[in-house]
Protein backbone atom coordinates (compact mmCIF):
# COMPACT_ATOMS: atom_id res chain seq x y z
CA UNK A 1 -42.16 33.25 13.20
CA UNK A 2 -43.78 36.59 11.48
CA UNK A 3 -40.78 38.51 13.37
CA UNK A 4 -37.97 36.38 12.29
CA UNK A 5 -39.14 36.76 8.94
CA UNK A 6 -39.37 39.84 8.60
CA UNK A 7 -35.93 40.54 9.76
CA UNK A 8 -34.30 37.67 7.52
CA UNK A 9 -35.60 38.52 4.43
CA UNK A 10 -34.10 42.31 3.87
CA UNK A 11 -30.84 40.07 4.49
CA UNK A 12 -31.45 37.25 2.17
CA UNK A 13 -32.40 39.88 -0.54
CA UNK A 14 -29.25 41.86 -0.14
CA UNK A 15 -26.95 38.58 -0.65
CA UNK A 16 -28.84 37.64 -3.33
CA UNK A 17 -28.33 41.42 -4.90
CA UNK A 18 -24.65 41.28 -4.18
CA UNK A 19 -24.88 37.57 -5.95
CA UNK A 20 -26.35 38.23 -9.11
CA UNK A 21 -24.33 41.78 -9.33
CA UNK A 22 -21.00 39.80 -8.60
CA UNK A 23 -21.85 37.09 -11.37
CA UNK A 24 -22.78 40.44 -14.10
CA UNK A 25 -18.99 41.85 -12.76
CA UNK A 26 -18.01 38.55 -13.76
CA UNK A 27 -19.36 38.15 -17.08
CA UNK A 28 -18.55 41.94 -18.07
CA UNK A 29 -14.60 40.93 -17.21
CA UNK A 30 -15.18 37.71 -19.62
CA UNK A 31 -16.17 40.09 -22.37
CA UNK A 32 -13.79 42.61 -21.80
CA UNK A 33 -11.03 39.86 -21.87
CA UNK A 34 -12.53 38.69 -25.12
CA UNK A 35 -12.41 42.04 -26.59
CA UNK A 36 -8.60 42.40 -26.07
CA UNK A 37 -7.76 39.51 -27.20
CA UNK A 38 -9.17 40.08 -30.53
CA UNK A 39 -8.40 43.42 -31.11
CA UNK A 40 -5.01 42.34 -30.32
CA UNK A 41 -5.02 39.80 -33.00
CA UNK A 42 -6.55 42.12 -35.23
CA UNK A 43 -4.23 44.54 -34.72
CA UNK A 44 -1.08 41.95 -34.86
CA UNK A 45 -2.64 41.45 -38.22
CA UNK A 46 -3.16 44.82 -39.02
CA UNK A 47 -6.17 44.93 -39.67
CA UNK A 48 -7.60 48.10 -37.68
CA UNK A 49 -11.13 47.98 -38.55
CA UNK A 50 -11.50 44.30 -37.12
CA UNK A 51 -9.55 45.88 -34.26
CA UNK A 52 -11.57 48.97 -33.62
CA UNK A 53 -14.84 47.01 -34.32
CA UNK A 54 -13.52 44.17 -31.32
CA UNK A 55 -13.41 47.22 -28.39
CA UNK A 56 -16.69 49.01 -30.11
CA UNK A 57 -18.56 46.15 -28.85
CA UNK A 58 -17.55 47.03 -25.22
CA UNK A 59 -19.08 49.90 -24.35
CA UNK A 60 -17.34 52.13 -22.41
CA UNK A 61 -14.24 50.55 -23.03
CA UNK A 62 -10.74 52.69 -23.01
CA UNK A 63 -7.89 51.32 -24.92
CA UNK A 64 -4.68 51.59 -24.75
CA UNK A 65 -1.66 49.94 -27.36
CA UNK A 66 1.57 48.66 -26.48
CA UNK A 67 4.33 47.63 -29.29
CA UNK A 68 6.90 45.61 -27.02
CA UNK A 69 9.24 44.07 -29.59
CA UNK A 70 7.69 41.21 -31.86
CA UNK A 71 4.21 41.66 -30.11
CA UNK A 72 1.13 44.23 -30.46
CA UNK A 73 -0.46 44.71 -27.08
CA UNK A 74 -3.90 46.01 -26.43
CA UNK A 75 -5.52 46.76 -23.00
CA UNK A 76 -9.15 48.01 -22.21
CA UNK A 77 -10.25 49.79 -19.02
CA UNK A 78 -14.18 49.80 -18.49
CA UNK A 79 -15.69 50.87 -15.04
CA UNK A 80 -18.33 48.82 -13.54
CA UNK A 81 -21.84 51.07 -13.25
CA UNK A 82 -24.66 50.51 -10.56
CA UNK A 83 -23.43 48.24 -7.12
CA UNK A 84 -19.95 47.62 -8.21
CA UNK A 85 -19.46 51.52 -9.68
CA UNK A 86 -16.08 51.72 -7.75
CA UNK A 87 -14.47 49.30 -9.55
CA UNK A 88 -12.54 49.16 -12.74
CA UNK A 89 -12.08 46.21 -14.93
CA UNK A 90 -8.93 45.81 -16.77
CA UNK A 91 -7.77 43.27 -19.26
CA UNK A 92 -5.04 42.73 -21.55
CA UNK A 93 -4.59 40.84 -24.92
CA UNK A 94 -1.51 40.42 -26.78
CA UNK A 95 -0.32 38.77 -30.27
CA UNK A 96 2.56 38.30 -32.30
CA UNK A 97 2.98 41.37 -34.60
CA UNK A 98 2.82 40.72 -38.47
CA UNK A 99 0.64 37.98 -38.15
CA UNK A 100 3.19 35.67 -37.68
């Protein structure tokens, strides 16, 4: 039984690892999706402070504007650090320009 144990648990712990680090990749995506979103708003609005202040609160974030016609476009980049470091988390958010 001591045996078995012993050899289980390493595994048990490294699902449980690759769990909790898949649900943290999950909720990182979530914010970064939130962030574009509003800064695209923002910036459909015009109103660039609101804008710059929505990606500021993803660190790391890259961003990147688009102007196809009638709409302002924003997408954000971030890499993942620690488990998931090779992969990169993109989202995009886009809103009528003017405001209207």
């Amino acid at each position: 039984m001591t045996v078995e144990f012993a050899v289980v648990l390493p595994a048990v712990a490294l699902v449980l690892t690759l769990l909790v680090g898949a649900v943290v990749l999950v909720d990182r995506q979530g914010a970064l999706q939130l962030a574009a979103a509003t800064a695209a708003r923002a910036a459909g609005r015009g109103d660039t402070v609101t804008a710059a202040a929505a990606v500021a609160a993803v660190p790391g974030a890259t961003v990147a504007q688009r102007t196809p016609p009638g709409l302002v476009c924003v997408d954000l980049t971030r890499p993942c650090p620690g488990l998931f470091s090779g992969i990169v988390l993109r989202a995009s958010g886009c809103a009528a320009a003017g405001g209207r």
